[in-house]
C-alpha atoms as a PDB file:
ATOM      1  CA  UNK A   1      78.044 -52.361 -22.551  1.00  0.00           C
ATOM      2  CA  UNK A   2      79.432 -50.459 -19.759  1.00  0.00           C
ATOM      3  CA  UNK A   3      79.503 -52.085 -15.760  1.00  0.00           C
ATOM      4  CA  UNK A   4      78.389 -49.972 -12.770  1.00  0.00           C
ATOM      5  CA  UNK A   5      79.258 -50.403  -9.533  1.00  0.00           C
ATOM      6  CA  UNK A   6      77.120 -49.322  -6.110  1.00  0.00           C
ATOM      7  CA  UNK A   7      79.051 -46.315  -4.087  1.00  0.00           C
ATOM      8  CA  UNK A   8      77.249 -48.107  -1.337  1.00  0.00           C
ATOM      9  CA  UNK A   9      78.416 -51.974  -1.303  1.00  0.00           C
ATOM     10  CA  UNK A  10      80.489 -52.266  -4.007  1.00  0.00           C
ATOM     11  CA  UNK A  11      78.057 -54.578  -5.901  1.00  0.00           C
ATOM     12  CA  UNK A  12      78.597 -54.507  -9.591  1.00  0.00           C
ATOM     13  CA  UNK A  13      75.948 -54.742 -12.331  1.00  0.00           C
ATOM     14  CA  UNK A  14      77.054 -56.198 -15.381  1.00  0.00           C
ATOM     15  CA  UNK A  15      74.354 -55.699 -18.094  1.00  0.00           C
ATOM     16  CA  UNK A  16      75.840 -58.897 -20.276  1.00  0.00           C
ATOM     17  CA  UNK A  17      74.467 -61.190 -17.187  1.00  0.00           C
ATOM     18  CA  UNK A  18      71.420 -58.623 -16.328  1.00  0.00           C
ATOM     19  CA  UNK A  19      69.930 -59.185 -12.673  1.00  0.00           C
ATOM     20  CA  UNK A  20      67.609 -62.567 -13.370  1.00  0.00           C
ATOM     21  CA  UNK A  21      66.417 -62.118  -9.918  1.00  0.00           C
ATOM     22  CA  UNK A  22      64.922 -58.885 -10.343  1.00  0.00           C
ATOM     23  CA  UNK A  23      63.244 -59.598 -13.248  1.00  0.00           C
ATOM     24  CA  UNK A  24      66.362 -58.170 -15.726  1.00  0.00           C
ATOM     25  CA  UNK A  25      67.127 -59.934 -18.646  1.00  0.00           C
ATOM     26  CA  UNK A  26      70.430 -60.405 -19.940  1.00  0.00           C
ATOM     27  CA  UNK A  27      72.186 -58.217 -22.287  1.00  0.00           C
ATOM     28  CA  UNK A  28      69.618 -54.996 -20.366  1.00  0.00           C
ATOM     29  CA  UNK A  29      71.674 -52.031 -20.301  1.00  0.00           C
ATOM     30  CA  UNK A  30      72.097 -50.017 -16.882  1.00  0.00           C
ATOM     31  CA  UNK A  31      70.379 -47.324 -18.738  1.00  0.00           C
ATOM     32  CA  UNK A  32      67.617 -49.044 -19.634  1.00  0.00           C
ATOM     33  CA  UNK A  33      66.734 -50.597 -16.221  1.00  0.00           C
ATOM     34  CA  UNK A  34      62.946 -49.622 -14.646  1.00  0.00           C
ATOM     35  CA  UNK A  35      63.794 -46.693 -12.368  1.00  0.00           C
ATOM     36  CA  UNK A  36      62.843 -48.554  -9.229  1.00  0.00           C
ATOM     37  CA  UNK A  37      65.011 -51.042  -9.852  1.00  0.00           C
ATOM     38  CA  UNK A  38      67.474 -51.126  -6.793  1.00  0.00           C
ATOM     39  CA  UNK A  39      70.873 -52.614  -5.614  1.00  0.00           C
ATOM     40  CA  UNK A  40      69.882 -56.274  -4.871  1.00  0.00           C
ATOM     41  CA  UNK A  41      72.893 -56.616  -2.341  1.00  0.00           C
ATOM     42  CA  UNK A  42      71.983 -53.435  -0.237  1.00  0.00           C
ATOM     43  CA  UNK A  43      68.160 -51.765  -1.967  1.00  0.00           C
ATOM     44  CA  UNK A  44      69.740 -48.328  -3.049  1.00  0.00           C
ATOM     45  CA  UNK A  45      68.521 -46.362  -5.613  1.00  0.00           C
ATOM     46  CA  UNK A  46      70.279 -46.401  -9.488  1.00  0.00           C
ATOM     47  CA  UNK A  47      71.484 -43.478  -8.627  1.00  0.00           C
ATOM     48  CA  UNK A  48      73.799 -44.584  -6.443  1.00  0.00           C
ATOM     49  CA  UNK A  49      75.971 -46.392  -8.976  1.00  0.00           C
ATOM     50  CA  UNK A  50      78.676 -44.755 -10.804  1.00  0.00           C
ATOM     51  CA  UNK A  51      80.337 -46.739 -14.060  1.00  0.00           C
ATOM     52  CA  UNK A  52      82.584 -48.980 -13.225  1.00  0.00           C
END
């Protein structure tokens, strides 16, 4: 599974630890993430990530 990275703050989402505090399970791929979900470091949209 592939990281991606926020153009905005650099934060990186790395599906094999998820993003427990949103609610994302590990081993979630960035694909597969609800399409609110947004940066937890800075609240941009997915779109604003780019693979890693």
């Amino acid at each position: 599974m592939e990281k991606w990275v926020c153009t905005v703050c650099g934060y990186e989402y790395d599906p094999e630890v998820g993003d427990p505090d949103s609610g994302i399970a590990p081993g979630t791929p960035f694909e597969d993430l609800p399409d609110d979900w947004v940066c937890p470091d800075c609240g941009v949209s997915k779109d604003m990530f780019e693979k890693a």
